[in-house]
Every structure is written in structure tokens, then in C-alpha cells.
PDB file of N, CA and C in Angstrom:
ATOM      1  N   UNK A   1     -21.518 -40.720 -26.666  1.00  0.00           N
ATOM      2  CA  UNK A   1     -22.166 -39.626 -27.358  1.00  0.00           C
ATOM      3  C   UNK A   1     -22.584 -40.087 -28.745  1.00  0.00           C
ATOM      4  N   UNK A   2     -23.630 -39.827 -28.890  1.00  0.00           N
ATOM      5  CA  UNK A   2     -24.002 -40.156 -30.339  1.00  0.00           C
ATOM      6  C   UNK A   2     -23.902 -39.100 -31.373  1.00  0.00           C
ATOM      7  N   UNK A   3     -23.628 -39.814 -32.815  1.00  0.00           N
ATOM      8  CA  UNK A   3     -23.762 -38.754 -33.856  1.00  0.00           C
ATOM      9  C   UNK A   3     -24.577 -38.288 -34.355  1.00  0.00           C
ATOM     10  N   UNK A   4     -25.795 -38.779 -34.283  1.00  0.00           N
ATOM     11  CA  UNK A   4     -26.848 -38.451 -34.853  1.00  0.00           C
ATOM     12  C   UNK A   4     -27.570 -39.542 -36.200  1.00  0.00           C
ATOM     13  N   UNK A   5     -26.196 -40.239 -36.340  1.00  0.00           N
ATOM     14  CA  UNK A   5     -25.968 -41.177 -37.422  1.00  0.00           C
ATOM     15  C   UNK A   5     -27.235 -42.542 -37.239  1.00  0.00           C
ATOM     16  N   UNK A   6     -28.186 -42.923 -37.665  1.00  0.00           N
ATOM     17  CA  UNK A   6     -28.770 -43.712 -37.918  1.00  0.00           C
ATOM     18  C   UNK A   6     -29.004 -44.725 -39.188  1.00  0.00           C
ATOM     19  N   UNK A   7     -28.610 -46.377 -38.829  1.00  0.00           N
ATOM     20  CA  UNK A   7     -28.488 -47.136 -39.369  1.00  0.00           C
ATOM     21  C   UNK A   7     -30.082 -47.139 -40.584  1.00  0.00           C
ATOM     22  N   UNK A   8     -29.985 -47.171 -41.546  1.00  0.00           N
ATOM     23  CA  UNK A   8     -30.943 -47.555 -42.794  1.00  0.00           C
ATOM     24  C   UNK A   8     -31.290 -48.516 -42.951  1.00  0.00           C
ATOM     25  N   UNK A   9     -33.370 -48.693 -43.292  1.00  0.00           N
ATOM     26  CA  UNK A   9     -33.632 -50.633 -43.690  1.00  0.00           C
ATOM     27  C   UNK A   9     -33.123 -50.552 -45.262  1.00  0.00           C
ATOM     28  N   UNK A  10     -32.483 -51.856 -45.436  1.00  0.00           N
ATOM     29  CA  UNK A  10     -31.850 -52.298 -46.761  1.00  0.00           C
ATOM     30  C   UNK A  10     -33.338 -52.838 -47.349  1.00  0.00           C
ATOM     31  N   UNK A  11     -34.345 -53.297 -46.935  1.00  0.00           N
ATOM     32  CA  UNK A  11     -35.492 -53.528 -47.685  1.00  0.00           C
ATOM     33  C   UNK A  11     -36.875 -53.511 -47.104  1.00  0.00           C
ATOM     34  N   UNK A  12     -37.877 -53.007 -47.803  1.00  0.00           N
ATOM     35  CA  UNK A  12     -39.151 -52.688 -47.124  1.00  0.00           C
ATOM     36  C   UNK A  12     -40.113 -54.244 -46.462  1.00  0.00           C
ATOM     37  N   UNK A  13     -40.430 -53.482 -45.214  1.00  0.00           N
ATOM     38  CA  UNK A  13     -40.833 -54.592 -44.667  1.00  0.00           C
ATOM     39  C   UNK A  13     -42.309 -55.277 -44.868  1.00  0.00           C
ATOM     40  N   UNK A  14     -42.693 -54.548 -46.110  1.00  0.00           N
ATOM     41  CA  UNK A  14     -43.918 -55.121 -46.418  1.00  0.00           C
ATOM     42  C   UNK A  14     -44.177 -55.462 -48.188  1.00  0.00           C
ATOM     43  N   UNK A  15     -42.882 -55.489 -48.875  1.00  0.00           N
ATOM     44  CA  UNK A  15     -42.525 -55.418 -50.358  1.00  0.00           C
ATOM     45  C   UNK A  15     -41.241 -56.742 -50.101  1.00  0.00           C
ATOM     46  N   UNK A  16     -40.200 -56.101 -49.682  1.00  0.00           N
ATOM     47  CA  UNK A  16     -38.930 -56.619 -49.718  1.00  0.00           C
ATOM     48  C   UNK A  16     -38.121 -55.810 -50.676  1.00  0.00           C
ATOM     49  N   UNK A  17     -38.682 -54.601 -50.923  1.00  0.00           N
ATOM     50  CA  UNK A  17     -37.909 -54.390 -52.387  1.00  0.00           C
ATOM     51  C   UNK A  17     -36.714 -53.313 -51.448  1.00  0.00           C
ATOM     52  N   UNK A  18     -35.814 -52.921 -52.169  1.00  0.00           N
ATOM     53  CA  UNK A  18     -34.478 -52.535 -51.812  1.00  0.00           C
ATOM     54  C   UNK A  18     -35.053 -50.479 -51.986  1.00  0.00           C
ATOM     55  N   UNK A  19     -35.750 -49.960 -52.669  1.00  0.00           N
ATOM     56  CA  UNK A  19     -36.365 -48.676 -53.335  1.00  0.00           C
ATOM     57  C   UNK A  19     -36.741 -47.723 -52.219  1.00  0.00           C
ATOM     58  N   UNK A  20     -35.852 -47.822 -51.299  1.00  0.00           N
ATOM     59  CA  UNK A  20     -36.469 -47.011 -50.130  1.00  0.00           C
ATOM     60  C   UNK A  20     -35.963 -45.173 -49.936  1.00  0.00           C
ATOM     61  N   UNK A  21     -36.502 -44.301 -49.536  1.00  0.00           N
ATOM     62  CA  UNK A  21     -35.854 -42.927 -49.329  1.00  0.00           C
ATOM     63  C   UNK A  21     -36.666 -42.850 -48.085  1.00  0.00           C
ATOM     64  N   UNK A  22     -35.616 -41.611 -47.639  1.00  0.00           N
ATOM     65  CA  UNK A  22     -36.536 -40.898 -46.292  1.00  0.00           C
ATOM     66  C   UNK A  22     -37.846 -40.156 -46.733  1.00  0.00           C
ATOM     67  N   UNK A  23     -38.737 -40.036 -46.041  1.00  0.00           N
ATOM     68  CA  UNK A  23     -40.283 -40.083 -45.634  1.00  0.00           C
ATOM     69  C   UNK A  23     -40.365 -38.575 -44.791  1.00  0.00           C
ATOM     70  N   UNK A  24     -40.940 -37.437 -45.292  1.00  0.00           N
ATOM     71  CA  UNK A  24     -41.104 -36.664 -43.906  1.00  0.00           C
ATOM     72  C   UNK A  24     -40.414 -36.222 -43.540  1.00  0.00           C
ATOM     73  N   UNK A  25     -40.253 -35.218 -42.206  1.00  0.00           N
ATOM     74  CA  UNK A  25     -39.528 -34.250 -41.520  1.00  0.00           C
ATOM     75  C   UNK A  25     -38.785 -35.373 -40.378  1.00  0.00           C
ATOM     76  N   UNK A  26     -39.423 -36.590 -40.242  1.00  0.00           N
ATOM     77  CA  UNK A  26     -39.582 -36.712 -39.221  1.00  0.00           C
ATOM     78  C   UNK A  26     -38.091 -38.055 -38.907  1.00  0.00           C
ATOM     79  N   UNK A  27     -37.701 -38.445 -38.266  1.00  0.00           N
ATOM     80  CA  UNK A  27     -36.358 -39.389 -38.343  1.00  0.00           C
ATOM     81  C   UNK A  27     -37.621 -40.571 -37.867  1.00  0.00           C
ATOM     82  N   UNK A  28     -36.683 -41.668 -38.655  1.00  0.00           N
ATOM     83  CA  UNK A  28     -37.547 -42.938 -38.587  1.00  0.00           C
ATOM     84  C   UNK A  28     -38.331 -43.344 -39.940  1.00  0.00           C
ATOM     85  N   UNK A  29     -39.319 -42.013 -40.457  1.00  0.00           N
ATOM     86  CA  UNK A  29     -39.625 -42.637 -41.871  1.00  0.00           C
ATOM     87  C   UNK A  29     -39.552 -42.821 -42.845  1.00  0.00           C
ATOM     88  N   UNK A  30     -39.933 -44.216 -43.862  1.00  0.00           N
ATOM     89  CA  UNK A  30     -39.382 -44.159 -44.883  1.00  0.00           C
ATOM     90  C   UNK A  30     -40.334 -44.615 -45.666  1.00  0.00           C
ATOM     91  N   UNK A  31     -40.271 -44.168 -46.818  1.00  0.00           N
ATOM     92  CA  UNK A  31     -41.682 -44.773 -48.505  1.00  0.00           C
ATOM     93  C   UNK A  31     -40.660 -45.591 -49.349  1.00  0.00           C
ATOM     94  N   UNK A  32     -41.293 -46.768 -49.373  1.00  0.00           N
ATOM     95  CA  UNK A  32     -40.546 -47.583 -50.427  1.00  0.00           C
ATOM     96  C   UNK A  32     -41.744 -47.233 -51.979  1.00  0.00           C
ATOM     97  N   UNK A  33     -40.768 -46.655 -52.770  1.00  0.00           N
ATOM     98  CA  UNK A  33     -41.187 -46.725 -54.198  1.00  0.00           C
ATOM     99  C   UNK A  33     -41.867 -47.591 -54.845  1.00  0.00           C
ATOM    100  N   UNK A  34     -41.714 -48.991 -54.737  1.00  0.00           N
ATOM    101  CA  UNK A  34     -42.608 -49.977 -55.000  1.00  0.00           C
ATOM    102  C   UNK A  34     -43.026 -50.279 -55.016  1.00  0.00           C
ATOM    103  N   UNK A  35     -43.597 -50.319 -53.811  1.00  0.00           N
ATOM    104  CA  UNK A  35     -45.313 -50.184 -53.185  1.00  0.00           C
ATOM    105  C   UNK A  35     -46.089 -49.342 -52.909  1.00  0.00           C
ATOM    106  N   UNK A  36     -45.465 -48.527 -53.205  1.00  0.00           N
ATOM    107  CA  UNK A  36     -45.689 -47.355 -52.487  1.00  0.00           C
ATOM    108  C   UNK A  36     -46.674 -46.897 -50.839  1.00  0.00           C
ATOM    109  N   UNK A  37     -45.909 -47.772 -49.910  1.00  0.00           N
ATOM    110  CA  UNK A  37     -46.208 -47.619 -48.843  1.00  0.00           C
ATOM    111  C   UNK A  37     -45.072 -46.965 -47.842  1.00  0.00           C
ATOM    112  N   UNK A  38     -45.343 -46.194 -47.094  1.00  0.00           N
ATOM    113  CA  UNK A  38     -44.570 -45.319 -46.388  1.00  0.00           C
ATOM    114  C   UNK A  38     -45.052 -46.017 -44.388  1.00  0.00           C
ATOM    115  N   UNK A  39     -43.533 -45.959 -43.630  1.00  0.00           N
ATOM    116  CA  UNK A  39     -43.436 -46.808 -42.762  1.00  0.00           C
ATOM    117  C   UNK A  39     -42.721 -46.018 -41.643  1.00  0.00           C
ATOM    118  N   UNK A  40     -42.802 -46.423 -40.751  1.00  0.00           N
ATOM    119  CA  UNK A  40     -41.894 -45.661 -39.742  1.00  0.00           C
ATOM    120  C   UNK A  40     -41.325 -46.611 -38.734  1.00  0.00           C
ATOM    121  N   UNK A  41     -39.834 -46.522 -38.395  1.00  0.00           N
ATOM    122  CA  UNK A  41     -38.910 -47.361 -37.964  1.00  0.00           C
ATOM    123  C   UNK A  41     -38.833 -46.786 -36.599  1.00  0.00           C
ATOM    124  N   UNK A  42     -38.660 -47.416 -35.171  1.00  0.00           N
ATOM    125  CA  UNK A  42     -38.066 -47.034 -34.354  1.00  0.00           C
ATOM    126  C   UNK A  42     -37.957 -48.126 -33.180  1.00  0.00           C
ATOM    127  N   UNK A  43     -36.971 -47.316 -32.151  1.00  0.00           N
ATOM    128  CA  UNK A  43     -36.079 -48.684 -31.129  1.00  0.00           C
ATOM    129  C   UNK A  43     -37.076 -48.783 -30.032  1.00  0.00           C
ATOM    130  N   UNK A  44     -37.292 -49.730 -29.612  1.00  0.00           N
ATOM    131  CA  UNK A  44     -38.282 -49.984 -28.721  1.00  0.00           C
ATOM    132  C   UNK A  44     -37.591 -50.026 -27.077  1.00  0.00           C
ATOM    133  N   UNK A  45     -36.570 -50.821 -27.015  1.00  0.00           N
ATOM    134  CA  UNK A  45     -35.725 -50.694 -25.975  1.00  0.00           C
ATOM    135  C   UNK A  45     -35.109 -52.066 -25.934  1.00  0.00           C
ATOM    136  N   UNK A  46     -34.129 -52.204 -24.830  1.00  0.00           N
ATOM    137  CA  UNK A  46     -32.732 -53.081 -24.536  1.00  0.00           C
ATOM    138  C   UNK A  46     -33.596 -54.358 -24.118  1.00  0.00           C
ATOM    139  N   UNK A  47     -33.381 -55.517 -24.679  1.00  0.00           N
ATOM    140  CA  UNK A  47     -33.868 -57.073 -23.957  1.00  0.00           C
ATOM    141  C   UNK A  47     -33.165 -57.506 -22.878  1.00  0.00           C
ATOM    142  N   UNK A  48     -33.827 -57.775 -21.502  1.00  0.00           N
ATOM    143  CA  UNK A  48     -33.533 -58.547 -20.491  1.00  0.00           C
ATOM    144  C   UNK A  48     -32.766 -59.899 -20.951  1.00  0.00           C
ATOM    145  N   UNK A  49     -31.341 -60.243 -21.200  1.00  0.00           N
ATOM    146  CA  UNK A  49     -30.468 -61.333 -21.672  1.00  0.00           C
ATOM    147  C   UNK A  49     -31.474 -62.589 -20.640  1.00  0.00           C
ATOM    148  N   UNK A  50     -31.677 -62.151 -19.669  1.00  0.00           N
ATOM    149  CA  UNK A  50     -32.285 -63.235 -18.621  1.00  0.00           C
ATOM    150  C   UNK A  50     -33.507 -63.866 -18.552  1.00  0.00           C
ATOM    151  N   UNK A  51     -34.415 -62.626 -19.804  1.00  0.00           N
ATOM    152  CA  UNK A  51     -35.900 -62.908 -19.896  1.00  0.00           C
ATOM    153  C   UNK A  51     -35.840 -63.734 -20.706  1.00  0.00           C
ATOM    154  N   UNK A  52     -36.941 -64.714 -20.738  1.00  0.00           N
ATOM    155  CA  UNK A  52     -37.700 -65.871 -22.077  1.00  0.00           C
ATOM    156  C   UNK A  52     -38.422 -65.111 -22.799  1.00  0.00           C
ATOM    157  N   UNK A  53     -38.429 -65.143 -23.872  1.00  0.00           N
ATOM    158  CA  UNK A  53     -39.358 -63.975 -24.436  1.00  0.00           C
ATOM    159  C   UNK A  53     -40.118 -65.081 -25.337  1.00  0.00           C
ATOM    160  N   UNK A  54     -39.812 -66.596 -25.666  1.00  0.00           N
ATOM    161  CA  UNK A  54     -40.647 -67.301 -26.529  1.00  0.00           C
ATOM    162  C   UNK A  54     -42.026 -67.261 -25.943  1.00  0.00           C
ATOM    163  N   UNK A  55     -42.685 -67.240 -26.435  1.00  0.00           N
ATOM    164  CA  UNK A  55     -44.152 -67.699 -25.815  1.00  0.00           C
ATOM    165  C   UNK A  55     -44.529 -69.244 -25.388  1.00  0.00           C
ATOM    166  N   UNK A  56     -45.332 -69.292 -24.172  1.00  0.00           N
ATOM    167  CA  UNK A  56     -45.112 -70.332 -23.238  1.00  0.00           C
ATOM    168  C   UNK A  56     -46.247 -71.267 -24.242  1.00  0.00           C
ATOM    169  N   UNK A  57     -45.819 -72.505 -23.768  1.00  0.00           N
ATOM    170  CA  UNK A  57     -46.096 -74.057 -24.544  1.00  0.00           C
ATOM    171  C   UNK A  57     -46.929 -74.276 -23.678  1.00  0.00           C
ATOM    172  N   UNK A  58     -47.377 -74.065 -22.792  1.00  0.00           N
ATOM    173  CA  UNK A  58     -47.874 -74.590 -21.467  1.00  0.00           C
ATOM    174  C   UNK A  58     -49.418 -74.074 -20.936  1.00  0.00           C
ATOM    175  N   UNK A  59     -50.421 -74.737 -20.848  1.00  0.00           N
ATOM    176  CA  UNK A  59     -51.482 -74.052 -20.944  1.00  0.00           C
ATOM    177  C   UNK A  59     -51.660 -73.622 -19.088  1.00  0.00           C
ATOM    178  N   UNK A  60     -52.372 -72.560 -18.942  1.00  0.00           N
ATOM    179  CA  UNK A  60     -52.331 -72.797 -17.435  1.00  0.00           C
ATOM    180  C   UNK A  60     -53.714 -73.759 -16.821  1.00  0.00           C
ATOM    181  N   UNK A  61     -53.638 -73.777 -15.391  1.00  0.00           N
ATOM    182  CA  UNK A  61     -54.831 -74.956 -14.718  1.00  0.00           C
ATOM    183  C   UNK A  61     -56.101 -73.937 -15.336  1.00  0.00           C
ATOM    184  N   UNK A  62     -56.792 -75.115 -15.342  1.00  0.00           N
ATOM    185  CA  UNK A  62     -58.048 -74.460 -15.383  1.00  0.00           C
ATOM    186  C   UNK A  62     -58.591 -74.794 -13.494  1.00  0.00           C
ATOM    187  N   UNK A  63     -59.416 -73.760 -13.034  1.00  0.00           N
ATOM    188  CA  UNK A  63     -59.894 -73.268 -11.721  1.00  0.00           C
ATOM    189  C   UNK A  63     -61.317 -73.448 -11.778  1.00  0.00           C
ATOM    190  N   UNK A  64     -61.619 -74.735 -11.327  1.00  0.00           N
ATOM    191  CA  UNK A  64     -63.501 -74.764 -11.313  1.00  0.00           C
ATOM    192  C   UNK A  64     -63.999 -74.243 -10.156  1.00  0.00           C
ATOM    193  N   UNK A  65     -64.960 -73.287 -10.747  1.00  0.00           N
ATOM    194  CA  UNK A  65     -65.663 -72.639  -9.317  1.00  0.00           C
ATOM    195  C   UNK A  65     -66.482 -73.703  -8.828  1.00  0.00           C
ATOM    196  N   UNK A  66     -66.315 -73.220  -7.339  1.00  0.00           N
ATOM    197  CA  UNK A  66     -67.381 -74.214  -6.393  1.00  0.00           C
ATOM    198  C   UNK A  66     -67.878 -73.416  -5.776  1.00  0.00           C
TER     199      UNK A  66
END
């Protein structure tokens, strides 16, 4: 069960500066003072432990039409 409790960014992701408050009605946003740019945070979902997620090194065949 959850509390409702949501973890806070310690710094803006487009400043770095630490000056952040909640943003809005809305859960998720936040305006850093410094830049004054306002942002919105949220969870995208759980990673497959099994998936590769780097991007492939490997070019694929190229297919000449005949």
C-alpha cells in the first residue's frame, strides 16, 4: 500500500541548481527558481532485468533489390 509519499528531485534537470518547489495542482511538477523553468517528473515503468537496453553497435545487412 502506498502512502502517497513521493520521493523529491534534489536538483533541476536543466540548471542543476538545488531551488526547486512544487509546481501546480498537479503531483509530479516542479519550477526551479533559477531558471525559472518549470518541469514535470514521472515513472515510466519497471525494466526487463533480461532486456539490453544499450543501443546496438551493429549495423544491419544492407538488402539489394534485384
Amino acid at each position: 500500500m502506498s502512502s502517497g509519499n513521493r520521493a523529491v528531485p534534489f536538483h533541476c534537470p536543466y540548471c542543476g541548481d538545488q531551488d526547486l518547489r512544487p509546481h501546480g495542482e498537479t503531483h509530479g511538477e516542479w519550477e526551479c527558481r533559477s531558471c525559472q523553468r518549470a518541469f514535470k517528473l514521472g515513472f515510466i515503468g519497471i525494466l526487463n532485468p533480461h532486456h539490453d537496453t544499450a543501443p546496438s553497435t551493429t549495423t544491419p545487412e544492407r538488402r539489394d533489390a534485384s
